[in-house]
Protein backbone atom coordinates (compact mmCIF):
# COMPACT_ATOMS: atom_id res chain seq x y z
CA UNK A 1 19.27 3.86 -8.00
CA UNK A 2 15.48 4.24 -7.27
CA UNK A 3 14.02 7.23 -9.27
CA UNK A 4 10.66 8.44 -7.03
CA UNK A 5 8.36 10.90 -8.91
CA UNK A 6 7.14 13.93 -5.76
CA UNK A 7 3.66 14.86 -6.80
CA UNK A 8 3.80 18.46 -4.71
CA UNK A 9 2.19 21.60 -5.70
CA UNK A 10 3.67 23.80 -2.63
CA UNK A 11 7.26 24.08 -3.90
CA UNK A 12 9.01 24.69 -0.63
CA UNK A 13 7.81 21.34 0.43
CA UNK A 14 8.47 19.56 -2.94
CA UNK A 15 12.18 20.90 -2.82
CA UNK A 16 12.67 19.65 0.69
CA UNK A 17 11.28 16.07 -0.29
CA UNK A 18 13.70 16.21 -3.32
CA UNK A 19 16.16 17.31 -0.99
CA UNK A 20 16.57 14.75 1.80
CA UNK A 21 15.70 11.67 -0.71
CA UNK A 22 18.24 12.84 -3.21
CA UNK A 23 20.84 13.01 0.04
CA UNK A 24 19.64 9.29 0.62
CA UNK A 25 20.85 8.33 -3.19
CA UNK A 26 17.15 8.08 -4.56
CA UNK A 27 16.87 10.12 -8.16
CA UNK A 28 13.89 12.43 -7.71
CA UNK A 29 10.87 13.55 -10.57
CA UNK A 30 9.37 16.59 -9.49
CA UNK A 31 5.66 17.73 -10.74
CA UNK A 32 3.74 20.11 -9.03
CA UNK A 33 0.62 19.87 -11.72
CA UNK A 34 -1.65 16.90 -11.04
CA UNK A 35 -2.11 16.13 -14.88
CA UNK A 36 1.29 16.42 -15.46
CA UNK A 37 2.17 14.14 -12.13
CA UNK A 38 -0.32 11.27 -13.54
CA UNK A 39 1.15 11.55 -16.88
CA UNK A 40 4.22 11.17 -15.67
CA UNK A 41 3.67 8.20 -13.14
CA UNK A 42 1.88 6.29 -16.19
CA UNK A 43 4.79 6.87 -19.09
CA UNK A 44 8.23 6.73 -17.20
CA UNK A 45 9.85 4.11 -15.14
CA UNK A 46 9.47 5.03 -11.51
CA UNK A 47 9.67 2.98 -8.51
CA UNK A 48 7.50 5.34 -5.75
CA UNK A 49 5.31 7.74 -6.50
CA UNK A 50 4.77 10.43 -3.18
CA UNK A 51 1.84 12.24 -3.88
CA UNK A 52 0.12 15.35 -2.42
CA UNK A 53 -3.77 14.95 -1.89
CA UNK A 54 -5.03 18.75 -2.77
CA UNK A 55 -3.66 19.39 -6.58
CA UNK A 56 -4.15 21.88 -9.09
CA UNK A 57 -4.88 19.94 -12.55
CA UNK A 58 -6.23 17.00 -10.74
CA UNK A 59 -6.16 15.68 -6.87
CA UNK A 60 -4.14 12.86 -5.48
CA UNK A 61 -7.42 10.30 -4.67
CA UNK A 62 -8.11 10.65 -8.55
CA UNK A 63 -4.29 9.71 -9.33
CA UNK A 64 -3.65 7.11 -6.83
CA UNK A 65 -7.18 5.68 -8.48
CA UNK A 66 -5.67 6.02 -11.94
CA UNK A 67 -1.77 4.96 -11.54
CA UNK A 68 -3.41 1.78 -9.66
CA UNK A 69 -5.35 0.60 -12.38
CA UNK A 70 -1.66 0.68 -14.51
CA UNK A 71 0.65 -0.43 -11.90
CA UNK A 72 1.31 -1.90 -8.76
CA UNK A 73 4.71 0.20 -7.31
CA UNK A 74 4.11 1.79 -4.07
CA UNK A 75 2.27 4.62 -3.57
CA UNK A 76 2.55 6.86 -0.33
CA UNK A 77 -0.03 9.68 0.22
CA UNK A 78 0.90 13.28 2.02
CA UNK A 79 -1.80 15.63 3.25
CA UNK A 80 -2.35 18.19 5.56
CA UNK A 81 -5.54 17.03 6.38
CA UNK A 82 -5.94 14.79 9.33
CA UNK A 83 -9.53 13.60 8.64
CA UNK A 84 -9.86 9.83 9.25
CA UNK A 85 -12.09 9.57 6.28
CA UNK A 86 -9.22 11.02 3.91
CA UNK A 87 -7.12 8.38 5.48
CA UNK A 88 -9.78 5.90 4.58
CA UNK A 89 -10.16 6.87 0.80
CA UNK A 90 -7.09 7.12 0.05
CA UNK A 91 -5.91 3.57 1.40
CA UNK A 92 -9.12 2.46 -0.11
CA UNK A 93 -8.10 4.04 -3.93
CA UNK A 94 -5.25 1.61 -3.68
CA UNK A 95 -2.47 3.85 -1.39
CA UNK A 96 0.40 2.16 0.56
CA UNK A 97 0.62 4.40 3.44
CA UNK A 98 -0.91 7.95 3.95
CA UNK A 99 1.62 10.70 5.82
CA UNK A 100 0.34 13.65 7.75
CA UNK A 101 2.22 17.15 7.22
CA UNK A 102 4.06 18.34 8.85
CA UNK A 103 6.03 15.16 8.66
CA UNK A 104 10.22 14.86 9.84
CA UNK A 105 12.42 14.70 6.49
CA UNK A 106 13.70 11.47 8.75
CA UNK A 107 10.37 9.84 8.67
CA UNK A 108 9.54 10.16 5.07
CA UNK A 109 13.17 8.67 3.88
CA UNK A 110 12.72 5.66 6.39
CA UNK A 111 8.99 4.94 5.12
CA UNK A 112 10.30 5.34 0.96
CA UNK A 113 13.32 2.62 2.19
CA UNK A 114 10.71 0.62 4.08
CA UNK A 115 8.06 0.76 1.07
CA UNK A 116 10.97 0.33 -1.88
CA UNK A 117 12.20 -2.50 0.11
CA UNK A 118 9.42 -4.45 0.61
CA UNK A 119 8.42 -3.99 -3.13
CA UNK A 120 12.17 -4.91 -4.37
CA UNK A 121 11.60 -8.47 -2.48
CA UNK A 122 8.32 -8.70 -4.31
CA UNK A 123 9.52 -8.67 -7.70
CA UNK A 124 13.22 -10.79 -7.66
CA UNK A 125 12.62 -13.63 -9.81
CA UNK A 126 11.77 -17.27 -7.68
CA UNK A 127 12.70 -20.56 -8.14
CA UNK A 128 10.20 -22.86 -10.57
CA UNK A 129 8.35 -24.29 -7.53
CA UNK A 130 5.42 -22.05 -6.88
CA UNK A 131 4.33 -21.54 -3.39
CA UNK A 132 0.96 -22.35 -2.98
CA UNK A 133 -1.56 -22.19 0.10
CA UNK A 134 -4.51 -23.80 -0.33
CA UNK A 135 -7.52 -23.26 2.29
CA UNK A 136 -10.95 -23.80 1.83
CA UNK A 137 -11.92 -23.01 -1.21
CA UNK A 138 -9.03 -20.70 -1.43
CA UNK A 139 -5.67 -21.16 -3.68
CA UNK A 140 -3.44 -18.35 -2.57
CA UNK A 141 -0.27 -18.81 -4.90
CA UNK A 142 2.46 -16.79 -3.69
CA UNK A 143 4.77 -17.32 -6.15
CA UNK A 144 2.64 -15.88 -9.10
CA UNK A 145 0.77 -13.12 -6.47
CA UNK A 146 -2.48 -14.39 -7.86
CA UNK A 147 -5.58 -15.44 -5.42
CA UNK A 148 -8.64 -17.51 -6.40
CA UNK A 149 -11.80 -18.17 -4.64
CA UNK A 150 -13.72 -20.94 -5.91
CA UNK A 151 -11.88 -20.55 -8.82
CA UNK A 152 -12.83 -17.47 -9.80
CA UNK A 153 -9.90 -14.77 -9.37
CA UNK A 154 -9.83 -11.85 -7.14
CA UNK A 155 -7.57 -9.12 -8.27
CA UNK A 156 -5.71 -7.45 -4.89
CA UNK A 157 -3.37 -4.42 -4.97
CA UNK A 158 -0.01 -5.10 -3.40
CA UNK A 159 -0.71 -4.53 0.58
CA UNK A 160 -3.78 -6.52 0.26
CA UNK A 161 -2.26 -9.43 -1.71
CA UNK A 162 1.04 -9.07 1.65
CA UNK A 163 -1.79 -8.53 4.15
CA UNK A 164 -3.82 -12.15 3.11
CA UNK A 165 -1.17 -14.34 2.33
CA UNK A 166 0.71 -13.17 5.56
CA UNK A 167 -2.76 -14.01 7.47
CA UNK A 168 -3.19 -17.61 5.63
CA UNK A 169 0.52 -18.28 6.41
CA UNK A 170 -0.62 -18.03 9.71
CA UNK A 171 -3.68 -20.20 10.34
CA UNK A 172 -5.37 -19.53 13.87
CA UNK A 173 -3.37 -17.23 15.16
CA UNK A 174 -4.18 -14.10 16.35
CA UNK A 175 -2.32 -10.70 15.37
CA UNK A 176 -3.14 -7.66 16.49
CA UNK A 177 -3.29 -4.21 14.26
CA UNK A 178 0.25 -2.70 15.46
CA UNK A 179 1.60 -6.36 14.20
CA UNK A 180 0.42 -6.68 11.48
CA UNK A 181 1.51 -3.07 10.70
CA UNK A 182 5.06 -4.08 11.47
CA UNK A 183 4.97 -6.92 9.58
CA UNK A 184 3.33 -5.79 6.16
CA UNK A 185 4.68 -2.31 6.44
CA UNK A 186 8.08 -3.31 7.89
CA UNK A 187 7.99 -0.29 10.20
CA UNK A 188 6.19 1.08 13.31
CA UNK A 189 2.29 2.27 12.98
CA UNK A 190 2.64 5.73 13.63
CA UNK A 191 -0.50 5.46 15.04
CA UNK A 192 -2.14 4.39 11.56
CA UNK A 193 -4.10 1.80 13.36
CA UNK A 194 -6.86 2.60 10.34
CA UNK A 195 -4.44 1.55 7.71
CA UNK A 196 -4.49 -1.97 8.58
CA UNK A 197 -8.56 -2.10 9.51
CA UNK A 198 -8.95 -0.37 5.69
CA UNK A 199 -7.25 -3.06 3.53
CA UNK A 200 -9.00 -5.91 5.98
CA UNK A 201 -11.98 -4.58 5.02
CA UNK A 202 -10.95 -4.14 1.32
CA UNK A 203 -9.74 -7.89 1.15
CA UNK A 204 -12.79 -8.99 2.80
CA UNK A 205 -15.21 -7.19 0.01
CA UNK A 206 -13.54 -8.91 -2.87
CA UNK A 207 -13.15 -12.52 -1.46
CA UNK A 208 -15.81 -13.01 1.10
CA UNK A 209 -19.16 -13.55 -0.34
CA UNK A 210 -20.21 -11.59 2.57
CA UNK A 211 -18.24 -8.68 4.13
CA UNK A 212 -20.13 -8.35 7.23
CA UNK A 213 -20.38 -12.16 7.75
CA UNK A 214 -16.75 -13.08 6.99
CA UNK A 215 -15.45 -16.43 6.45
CA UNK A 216 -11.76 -16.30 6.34
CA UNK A 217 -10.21 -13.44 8.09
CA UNK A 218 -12.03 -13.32 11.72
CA UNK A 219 -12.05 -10.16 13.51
CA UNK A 220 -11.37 -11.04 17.51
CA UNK A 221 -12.67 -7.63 19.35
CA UNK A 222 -10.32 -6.00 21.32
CA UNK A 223 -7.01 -8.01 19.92
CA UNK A 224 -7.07 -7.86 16.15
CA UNK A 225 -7.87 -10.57 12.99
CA UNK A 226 -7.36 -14.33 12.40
CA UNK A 227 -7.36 -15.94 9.87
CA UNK A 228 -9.82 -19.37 10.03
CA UNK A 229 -9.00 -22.56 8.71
């Protein structure tokens, strides 16, 4: 059974969260403190964390910031505010996906599922082979989740790491944002065009040796990113 720590300070909404995901057979932590909420996500064995942007104690960007630097399990951002730029920080702290109250009980279950599954494939042991894509420069090894650019390392958090090595799987072709969406997300965009165009800019800061003059991933205006061989 997954155990999720909730992050909520408004405790009608925390009990509903704890509600429908204990009815979907997740165990549920509940902290409504933001010190006590990072504490928490740092010392016990959680799988999600779903965490509340405006926090007494401490606010959700400076969590997500913190609980990324320790670990890599998903993370998934609720706010009331609608404000692109909130959107953008938060993804950009290291966030999986960022929900907008009010939000359907039925939406948040199917994007924990969608989040816990993708990260459950992530971490079952492989076989001794690594899998290893190898582009210009680039050594992308799937196997180990590790990506070097000249040989020099580049540390990625878990979307951006999924986003890239999807992208270099995929020489040449073309995908557009709602795609890509589908693909790394594993469910529909919601309209969170802006969470694929943040980690795309993300990956391109840490291995391009210039952002705005990229080298691998190749925005094509009007239809989405490629990745060049």
């Amino acid at each position: 059974m997954a155990k999720i720590l909730v992050i909520e300070d408004e405790v009608a909404i925390a009990e509903l969260e704890k509600d429908y995901l204990e009815l979907s057979g997740f165990e549920v932590i509940l902290e409504t403190d933001g010190r006590k909420g990072l504490t928490t996500a740092l010392t016990q064995e959680v799988q999600l964390v779903l965490l509340d942007l405006m926090l007494p104690g401490l606010d959700g960007f400076e969590i997500c910031r913190q609980i990324r630097e320790e670990k890599d399990i998903p993370i998934l951002m609720v706010s009331a505010k609608k404000e692109d730029i909130d959107k953008i920080r938060g993804l950009g702290l290291g966030a999986d996906d960022y929900m907008t109250k009010p939000f359907s009980p039925s939406e948040l279950v199917a994007r924990v599922k969608a989040h816990l599954a993708r990260y459950e494939r992530l971490v079952k042991p492989h076989g001794n082979e690594n899998e290893i894509i190898e582009i210009r420069g680039m050594k992308i090894d799937k196997t180990a989740r590790r990506v070097y650019v000249n040989d020099e390392e580049k540390i990625l958090t878990t979307k951006e790491f999924d986003l890239l090595s999807f992208l270099a799987a995929h020489p040449d072709r073309v995908f557009t944002k709602d795609e890509l969406f589908r693909e790394i997300w594993d469910m529909e965009s919601f309209g969170d065009i802006a969470t694929v165009t943040v980690h795309i800019k993300k990956i391109r800061e840490k291995i391009e040796e210039n952002a705005a003059n990229p080298q691998y991933i190749e925005t094509i205006w009007g239809k989405g990113y490629r990745f060049k061989v």
